[in-house]
Protein backbone atom coordinates (compact mmCIF):
# COMPACT_ATOMS: atom_id res chain seq x y z
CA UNK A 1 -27.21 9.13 5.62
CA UNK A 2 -24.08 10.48 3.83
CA UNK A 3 -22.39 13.95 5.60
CA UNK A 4 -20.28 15.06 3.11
CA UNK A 5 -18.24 18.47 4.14
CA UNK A 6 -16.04 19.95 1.98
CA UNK A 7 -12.48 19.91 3.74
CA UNK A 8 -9.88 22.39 2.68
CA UNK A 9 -5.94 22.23 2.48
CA UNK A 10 -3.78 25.04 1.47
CA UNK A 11 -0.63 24.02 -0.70
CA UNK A 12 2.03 26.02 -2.23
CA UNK A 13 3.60 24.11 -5.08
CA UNK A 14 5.90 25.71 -7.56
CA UNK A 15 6.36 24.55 -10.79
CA UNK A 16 5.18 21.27 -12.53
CA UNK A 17 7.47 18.11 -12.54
CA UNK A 18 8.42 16.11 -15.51
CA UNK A 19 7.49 12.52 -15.80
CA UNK A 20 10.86 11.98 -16.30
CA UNK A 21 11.45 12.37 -12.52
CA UNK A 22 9.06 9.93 -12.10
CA UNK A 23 11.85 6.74 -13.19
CA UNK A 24 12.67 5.39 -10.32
CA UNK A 25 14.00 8.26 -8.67
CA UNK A 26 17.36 8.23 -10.31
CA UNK A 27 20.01 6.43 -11.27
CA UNK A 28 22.23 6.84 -7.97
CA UNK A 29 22.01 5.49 -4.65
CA UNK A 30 21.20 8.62 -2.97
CA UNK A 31 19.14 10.96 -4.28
CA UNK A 32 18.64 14.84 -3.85
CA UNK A 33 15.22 16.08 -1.97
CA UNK A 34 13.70 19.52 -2.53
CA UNK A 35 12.02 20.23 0.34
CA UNK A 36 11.93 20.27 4.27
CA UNK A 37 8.61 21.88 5.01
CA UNK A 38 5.02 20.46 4.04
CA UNK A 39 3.48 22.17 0.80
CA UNK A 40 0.06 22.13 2.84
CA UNK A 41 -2.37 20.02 5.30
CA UNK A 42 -4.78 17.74 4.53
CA UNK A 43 -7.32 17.37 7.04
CA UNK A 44 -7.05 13.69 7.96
CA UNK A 45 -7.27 14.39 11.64
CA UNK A 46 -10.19 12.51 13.27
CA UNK A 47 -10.37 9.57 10.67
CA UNK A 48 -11.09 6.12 11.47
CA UNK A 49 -10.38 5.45 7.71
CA UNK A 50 -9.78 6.57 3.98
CA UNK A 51 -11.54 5.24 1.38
CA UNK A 52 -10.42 5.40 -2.31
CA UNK A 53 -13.42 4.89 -4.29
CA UNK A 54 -13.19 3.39 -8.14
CA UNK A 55 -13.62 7.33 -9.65
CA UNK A 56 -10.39 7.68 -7.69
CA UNK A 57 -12.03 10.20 -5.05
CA UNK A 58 -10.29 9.84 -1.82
CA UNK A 59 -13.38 9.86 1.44
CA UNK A 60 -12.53 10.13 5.13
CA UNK A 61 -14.37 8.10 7.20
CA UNK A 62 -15.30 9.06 10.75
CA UNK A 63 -17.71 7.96 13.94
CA UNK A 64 -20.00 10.52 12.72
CA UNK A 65 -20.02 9.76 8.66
CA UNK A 66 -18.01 10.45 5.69
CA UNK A 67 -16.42 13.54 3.88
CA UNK A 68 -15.17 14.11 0.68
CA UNK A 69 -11.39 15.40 0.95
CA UNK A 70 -10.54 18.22 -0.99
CA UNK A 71 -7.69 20.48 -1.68
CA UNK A 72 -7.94 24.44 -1.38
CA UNK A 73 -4.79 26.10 -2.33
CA UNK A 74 -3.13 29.21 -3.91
CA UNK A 75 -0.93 28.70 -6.80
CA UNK A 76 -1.55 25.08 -6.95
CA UNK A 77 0.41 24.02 -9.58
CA UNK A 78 0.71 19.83 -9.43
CA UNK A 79 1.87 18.16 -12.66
CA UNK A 80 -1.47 18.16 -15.30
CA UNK A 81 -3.67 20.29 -12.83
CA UNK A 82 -2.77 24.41 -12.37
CA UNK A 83 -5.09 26.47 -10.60
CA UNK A 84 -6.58 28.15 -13.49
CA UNK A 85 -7.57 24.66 -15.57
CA UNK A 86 -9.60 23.20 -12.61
CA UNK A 87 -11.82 25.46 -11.44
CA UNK A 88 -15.29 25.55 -12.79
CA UNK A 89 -15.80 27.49 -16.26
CA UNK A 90 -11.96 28.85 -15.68
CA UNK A 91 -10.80 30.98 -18.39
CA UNK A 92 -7.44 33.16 -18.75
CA UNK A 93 -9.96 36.38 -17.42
CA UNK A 94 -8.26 37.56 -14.16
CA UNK A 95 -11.01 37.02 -12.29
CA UNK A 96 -13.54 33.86 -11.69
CA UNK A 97 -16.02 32.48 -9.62
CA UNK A 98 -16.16 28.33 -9.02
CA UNK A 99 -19.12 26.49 -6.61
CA UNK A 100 -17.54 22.88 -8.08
CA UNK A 101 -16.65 22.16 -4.68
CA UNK A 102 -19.49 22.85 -2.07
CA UNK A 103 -18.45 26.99 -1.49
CA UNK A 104 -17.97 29.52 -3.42
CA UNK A 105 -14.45 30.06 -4.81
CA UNK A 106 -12.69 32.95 -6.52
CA UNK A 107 -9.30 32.61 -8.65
CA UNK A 108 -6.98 35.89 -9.73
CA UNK A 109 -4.69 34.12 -12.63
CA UNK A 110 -2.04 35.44 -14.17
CA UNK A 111 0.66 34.14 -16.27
CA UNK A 112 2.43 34.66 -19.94
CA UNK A 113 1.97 31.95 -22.99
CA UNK A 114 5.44 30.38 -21.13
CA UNK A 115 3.82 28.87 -18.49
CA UNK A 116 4.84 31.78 -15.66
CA UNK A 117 3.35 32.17 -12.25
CA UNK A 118 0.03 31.73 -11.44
CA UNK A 119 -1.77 32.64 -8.43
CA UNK A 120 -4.98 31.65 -7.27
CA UNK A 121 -6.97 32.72 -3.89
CA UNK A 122 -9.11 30.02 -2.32
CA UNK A 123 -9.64 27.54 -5.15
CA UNK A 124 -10.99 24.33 -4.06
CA UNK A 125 -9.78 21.25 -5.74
CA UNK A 126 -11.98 18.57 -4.42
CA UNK A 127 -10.16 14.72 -5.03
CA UNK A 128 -12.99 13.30 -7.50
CA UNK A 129 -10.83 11.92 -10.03
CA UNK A 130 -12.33 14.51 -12.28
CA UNK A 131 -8.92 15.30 -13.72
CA UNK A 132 -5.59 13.29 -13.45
CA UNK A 133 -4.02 15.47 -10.19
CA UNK A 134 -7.36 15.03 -8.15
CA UNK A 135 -7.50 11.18 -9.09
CA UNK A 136 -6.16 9.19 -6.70
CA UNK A 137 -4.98 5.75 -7.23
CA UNK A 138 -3.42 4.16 -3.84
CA UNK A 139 -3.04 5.33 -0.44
CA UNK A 140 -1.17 3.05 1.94
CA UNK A 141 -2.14 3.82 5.53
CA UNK A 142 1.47 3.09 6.98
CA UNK A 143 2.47 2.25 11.10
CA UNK A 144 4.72 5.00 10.78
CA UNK A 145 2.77 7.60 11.04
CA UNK A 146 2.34 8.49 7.31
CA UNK A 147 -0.27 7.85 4.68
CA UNK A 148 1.59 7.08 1.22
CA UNK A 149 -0.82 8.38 -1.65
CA UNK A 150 -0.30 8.16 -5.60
CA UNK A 151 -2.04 10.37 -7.96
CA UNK A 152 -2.54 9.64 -11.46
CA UNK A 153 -0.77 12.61 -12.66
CA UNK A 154 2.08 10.37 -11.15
CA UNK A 155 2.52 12.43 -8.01
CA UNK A 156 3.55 10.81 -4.61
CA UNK A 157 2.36 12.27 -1.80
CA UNK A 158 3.12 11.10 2.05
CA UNK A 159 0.62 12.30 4.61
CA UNK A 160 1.48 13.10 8.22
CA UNK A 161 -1.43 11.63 10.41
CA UNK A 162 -1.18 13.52 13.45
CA UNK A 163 -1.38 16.92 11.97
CA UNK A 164 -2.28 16.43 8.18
CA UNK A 165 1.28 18.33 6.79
CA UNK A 166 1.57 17.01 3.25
CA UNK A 167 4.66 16.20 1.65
CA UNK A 168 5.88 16.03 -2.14
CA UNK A 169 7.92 12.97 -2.67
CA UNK A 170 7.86 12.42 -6.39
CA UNK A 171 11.20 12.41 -6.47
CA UNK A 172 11.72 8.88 -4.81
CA UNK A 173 10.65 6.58 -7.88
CA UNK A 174 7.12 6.29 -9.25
CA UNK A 175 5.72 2.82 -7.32
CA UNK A 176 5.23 0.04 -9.26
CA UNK A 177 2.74 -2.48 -7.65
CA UNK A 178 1.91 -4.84 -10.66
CA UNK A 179 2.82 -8.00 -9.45
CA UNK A 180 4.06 -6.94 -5.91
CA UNK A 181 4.07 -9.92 -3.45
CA UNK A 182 3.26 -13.73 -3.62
CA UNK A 183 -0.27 -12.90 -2.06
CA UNK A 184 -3.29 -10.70 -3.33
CA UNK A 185 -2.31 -8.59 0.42
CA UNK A 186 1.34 -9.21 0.15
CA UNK A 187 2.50 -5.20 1.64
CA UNK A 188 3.43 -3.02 -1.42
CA UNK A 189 4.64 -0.31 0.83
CA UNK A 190 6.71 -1.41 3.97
CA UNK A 191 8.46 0.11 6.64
CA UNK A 192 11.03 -0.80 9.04
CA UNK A 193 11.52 0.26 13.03
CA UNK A 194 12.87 3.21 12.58
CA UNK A 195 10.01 4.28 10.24
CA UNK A 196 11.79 4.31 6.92
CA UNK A 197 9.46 3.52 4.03
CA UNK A 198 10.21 0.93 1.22
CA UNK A 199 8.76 0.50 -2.47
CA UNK A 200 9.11 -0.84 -5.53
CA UNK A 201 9.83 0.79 -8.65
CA UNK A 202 10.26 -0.27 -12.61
CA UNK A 203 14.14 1.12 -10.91
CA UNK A 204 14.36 -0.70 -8.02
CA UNK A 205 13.30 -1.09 -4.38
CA UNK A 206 13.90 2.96 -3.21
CA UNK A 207 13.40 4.17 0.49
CA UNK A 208 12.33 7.45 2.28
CA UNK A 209 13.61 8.72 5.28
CA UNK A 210 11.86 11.52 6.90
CA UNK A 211 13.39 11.22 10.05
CA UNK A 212 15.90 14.19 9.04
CA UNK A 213 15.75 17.85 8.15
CA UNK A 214 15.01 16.88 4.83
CA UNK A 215 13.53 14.00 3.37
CA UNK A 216 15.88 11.42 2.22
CA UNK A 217 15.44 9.36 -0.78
CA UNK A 218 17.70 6.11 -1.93
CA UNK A 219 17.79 3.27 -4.47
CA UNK A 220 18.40 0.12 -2.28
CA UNK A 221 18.33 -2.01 -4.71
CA UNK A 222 19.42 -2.40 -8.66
CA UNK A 223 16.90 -3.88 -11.40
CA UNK A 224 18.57 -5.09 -14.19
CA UNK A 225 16.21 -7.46 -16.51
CA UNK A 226 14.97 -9.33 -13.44
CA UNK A 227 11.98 -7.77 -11.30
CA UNK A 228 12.45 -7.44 -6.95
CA UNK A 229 8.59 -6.73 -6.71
CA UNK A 230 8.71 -10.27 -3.93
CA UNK A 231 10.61 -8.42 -0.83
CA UNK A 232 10.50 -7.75 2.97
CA UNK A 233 11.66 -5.19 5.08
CA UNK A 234 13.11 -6.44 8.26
CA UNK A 235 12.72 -4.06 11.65
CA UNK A 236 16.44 -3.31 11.14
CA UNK A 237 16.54 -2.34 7.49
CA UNK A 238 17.42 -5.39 5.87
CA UNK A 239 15.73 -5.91 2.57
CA UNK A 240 15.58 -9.15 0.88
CA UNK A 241 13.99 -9.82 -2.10
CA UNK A 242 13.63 -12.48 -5.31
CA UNK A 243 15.21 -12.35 -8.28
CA UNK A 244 12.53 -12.80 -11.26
CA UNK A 245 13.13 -13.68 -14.82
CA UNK A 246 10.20 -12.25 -17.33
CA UNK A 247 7.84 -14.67 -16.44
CA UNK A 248 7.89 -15.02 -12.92
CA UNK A 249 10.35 -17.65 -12.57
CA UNK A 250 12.96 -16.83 -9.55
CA UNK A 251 16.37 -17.10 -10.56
CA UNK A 252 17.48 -16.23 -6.96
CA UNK A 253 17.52 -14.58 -3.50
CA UNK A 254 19.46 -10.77 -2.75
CA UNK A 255 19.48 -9.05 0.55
CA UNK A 256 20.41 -5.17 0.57
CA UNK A 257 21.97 -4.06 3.79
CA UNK A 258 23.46 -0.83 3.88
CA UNK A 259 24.36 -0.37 0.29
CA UNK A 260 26.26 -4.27 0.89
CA UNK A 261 24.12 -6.96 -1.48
CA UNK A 262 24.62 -10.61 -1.02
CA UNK A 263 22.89 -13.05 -3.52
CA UNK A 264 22.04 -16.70 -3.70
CA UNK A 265 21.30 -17.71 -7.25
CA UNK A 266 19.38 -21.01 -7.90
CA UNK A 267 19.88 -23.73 -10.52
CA UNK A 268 16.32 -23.63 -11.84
CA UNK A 269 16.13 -25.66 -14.28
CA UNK A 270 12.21 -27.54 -14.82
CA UNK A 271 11.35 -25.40 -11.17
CA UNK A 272 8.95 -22.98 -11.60
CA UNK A 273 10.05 -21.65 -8.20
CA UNK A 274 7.27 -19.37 -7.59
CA UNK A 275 7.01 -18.53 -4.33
CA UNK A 276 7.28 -16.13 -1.12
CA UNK A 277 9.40 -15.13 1.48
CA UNK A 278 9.24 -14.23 5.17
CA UNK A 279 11.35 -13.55 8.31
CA UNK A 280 10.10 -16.01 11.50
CA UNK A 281 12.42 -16.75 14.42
CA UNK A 282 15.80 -14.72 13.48
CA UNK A 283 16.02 -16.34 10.13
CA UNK A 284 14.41 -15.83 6.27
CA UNK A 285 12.23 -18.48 4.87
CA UNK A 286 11.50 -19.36 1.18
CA UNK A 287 9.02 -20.92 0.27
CA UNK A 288 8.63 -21.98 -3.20
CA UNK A 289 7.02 -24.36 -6.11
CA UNK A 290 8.89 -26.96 -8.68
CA UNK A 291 8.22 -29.30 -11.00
CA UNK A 292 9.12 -33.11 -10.33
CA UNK A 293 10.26 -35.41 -12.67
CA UNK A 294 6.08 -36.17 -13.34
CA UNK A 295 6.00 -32.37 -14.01
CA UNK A 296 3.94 -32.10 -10.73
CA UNK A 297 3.79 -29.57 -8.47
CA UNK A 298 5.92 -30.26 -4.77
CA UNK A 299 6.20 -27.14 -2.38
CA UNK A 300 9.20 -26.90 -0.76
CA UNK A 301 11.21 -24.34 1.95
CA UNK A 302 14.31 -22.91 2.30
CA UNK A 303 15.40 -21.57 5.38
CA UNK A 304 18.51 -18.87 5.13
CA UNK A 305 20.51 -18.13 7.03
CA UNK A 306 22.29 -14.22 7.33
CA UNK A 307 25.69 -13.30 9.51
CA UNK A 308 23.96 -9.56 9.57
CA UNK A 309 25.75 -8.91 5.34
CA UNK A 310 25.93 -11.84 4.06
CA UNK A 311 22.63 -14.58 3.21
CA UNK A 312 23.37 -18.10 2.77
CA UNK A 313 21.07 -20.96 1.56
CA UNK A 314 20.13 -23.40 4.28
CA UNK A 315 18.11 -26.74 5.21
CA UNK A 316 15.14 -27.59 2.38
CA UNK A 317 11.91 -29.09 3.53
CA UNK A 318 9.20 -30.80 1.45
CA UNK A 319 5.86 -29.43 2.22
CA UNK A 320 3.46 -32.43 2.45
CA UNK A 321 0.10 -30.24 2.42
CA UNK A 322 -2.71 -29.33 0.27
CA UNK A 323 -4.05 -25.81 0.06
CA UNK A 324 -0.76 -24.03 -1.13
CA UNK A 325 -1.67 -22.26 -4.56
CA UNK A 326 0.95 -21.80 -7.07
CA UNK A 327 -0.56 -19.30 -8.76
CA UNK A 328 -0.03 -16.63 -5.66
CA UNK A 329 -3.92 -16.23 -5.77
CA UNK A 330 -4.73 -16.72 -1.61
CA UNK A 331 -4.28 -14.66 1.14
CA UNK A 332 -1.80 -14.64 4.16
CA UNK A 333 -1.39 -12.86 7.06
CA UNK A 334 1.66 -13.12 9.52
CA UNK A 335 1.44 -12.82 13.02
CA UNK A 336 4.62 -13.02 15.16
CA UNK A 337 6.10 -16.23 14.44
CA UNK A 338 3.70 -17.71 12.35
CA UNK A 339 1.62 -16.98 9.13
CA UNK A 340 -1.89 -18.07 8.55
CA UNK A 341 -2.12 -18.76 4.78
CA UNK A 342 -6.16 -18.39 2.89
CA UNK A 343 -5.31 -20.58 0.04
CA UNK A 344 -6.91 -22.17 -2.96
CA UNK A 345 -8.10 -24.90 -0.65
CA UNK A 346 -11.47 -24.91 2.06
CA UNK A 347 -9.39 -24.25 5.03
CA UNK A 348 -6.84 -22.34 6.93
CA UNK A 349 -3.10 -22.74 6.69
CA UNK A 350 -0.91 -22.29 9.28
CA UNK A 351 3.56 -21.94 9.20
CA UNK A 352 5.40 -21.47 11.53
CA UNK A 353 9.69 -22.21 11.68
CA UNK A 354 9.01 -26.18 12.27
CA UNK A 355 5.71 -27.10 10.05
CA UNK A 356 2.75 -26.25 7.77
CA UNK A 357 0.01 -27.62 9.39
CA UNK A 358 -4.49 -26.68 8.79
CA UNK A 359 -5.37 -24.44 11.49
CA UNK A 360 -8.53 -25.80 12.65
CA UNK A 361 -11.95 -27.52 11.30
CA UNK A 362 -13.27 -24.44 10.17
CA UNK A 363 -13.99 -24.29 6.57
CA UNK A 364 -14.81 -21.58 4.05
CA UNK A 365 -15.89 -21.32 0.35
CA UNK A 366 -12.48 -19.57 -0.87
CA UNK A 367 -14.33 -17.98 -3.80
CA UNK A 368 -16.04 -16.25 -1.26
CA UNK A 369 -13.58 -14.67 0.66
CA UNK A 370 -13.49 -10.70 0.15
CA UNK A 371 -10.56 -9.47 1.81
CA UNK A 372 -8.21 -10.01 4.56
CA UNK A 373 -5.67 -8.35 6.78
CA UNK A 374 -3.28 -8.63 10.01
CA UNK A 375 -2.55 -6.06 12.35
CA UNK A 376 -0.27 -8.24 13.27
CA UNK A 377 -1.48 -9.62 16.34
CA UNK A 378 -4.55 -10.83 14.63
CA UNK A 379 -5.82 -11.72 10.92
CA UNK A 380 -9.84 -11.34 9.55
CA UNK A 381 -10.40 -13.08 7.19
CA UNK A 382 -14.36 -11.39 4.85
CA UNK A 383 -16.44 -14.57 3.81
CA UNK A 384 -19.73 -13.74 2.67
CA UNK A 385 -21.34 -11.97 6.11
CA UNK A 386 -18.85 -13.68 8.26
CA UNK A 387 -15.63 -12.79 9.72
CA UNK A 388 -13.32 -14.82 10.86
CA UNK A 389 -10.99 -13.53 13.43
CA UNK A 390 -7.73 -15.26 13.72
CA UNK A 391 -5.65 -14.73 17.19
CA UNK A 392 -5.26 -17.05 19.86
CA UNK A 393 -7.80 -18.40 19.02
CA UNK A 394 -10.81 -18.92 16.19
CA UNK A 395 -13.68 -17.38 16.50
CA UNK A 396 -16.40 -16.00 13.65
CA UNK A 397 -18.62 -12.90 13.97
CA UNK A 398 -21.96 -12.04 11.62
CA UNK A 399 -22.59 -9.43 10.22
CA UNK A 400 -25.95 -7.82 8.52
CA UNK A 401 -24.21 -7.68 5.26
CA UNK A 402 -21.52 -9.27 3.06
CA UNK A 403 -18.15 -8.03 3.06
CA UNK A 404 -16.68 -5.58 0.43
CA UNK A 405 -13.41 -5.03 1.73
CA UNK A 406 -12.17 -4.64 4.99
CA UNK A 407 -8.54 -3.22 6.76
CA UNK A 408 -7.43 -4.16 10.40
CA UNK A 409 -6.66 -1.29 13.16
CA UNK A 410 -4.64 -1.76 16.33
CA UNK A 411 -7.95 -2.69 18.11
CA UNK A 412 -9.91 -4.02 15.68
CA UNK A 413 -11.40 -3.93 11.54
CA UNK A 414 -12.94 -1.83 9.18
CA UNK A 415 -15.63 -2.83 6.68
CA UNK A 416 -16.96 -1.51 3.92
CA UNK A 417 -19.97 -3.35 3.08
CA UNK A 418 -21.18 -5.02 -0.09
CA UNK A 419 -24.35 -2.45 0.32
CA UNK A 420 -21.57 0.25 0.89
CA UNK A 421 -22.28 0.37 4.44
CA UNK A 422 -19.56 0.86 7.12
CA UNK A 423 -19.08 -1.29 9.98
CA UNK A 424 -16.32 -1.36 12.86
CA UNK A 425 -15.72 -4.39 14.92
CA UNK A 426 -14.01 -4.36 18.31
CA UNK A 427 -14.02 -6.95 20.73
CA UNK A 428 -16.52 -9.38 18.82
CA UNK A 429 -19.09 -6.42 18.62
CA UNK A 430 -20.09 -5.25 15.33
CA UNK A 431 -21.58 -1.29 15.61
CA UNK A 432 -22.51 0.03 12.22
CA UNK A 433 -21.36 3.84 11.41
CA UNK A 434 -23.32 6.43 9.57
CA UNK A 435 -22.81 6.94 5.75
CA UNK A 436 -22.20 5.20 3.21
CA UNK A 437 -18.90 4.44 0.46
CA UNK A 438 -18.03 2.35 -2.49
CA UNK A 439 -14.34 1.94 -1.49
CA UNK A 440 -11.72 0.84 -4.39
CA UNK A 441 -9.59 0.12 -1.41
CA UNK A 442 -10.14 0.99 2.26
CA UNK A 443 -7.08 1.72 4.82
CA UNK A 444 -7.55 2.00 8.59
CA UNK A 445 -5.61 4.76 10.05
CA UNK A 446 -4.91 3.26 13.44
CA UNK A 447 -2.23 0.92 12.45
């Protein structure tokens, strides 16, 4: 049975921002912030999960069910979405009465034909996607502490988990995922040891620091006509990332430390050089796709090598396996010093710094899988009703349903089932929650 409770946050914004902001963040390496202090709380306190559903309503998922998030604010004024145009039957009257969101709500507007202040007393904007500030389109649950969250009145929003406090930080660059990542769960958001958060953006890879007074916003890296959406973020800040032509062919290799960019270009020419990147063992790896002289596919890997600025191109190694898919359309999930890779073929993948080698006998129907995800110490991989849990060993657990989508905790997973059920799995033990979701995307908040 659903328990849906109507959750309230109270934000002061001022002003609306113009999509303009919204390029990248800017076109300097540091940018200006606006704001130290929170412009409200968000009652996230107590979740388990959030689920974004397809109407782009944003559902917190507890032990004890699920409940629709909502905003309750005075003077809400996000970009697209004042007080005074979202509450029920809202006119320019000075006073109104609004039950859209579970409780009765009353707004006192006032304003001139300029767009002047407006203040509003307990209006409740619940996040149903109704109207382009209360649709949400992404939220990242990140090991930082924050939840990153895009609305589609291209707002950014991070979300401190321990008390709720909601920051604005539009200002950073407007993410753009399309494409990010070799993998369908390659990380769009990242963040390094000291909990600085990385994205891309049609601008550039930016970063925000909230370690300071202030938030802290820079460009780390430069897009010219070539796309960085392929990049990690190493524990000490380092970002490396391809170089891609229109296309998708890589054209080379950058790494951004400390405003200092080293590159290795490649000599493409037939290679289609498609391919991903990740950090094992001290060094970066590269592993990309080319065309022979029979214009057939041969994997190969690059392991670079970095002095701590600089990134130079090292020993290449033919890949003599089957199961790698050009096309970026598998799965992988790294743990420590290996990555187990879901590809286009009927079993599991595993790299580490000396080989590619398949992980075990187990076999799936890849068209089945669902969704998978690391918390780093281990990967699940959602095939059909089974999940297979990849540590130090293999095991599989059942489950009464199929598997929608599913995101790892520190202990454990999440699922949302294919009959929109939710299920948590600790230990090998399967207990199913109350209510019930149709989650778009579903983040754990342990991570």
């Amino acid at each position: 049975m659903k328990h849906f409770k109507y959750l309230f946050i109270f934000l002061v914004l001022v002003g609306c921002k113009d999509s303009a902001s919204n390029e990248a963040g800017a076109d300097k390496a540091e940018l200006d912030s606006k704001t130290n202090e929170g412009i409200g709380t968000l009652e996230v306190t107590g979740a388990i999960a959030l689920a974004t559903t397809a109407s782009g309503s944003l559902v917190k998922v507890t032990a004890n069910g699920t409940e629709a998030l909502s905003f309750s604010s005075e003077g809400l004024s996000l970009a697209g979405c004042t007080a005074s145009e979202s509450t029920s039957e809202s006119s320019e009257s000075t006073e109104s009465t609004s039950n859209e969101s579970g409780g009765e709500s009353t707004s006192n507007n006032s304003g001139d034909e300029s767009g002047g202040e407006s203040t509003s007393t307990s209006t409740s904007l619940r996040l149903t996607g109704d109207d382009d500030c209360l649709t949400v389109l992404h939220t990242f649950s990140l090991n930082n502490g924050y939840v990153l969250m895009t609305l589609k009145n291209e707002t950014v929003l991070l979300v401190r988990k321990d008390d709720g406090l909601v920051f604005d930080v539009t200002e950073a660059g407007w993410p753009n995922f399309d494409g990010t990542g070799f993998f369908k769960n390659s990380p769009k958001v990242q963040t390094d040891s000291a909990g600085v958060i990385y994205y891309p953006t049609d601008g550039g890879i930016v970063s925000i620091d909230m370690a300071g007074e202030q938030p802290k916003y820079s460009l780390v890296s430069e897009k010219g006509d070539e796309t960085n959406d392929n990049f990690i973020v190493t524990s000490d800040g380092k970002v490396v990332y391809t170089i891609d032509e229109v296309g998708g062919y890589s054209t080379g290799i950058k790494m951004a430390v400390g405003g200092t960019v080293s590159e290795i270009n490649f000599d493409i020419g037939k290679k289609s050089h498609l391919g991903f990147l990740w950090q094992m063992d001290g060094t970066f790896h590269y592993v990309f796709s080319e065309r022979n002289e029979d214009n057939e596919t041969v994997w190969k890997r690059n392991t670079l090598q970095t002095d701590g600025l600089g990134l130079t191109s090292g020993t290449e190694q033919t890949i003599e396996i089957e199961g790698l898919n050009e096309g970026g359309n598998g799965w992988a999930c790294q743990m420590g010093n290996r990555i187990v890779i879901v590809g286009a073929g009927s079993k599991l993948i595993e790299a580490t710094s000396s080989k590619f080698d398949y992980l075990n006998d187990i076999n799936y129907e890849v068209y089945s899988v669902k969704s998978v995800d690391s918390n780093g110490d281990t990967c699940y991989v959602g095939v059909g009703k089974t999940i297979i849990e990849i540590g130090t060993t293999v095991t599989t657990i059942e489950l009464d349903t199929a598997v929608g989508k599913l995101s790892a905790s520190k202990d454990g997973v999440i699922v949302n089932g294919a009959n929109n059920s939710l299920v948590e799995v600790q230990g090998g033990i399967a207990t199913e929650l109350e209510g019930s979701v149709e989650a778009k995307q579903l983040e754990a908040m342990d991570k």
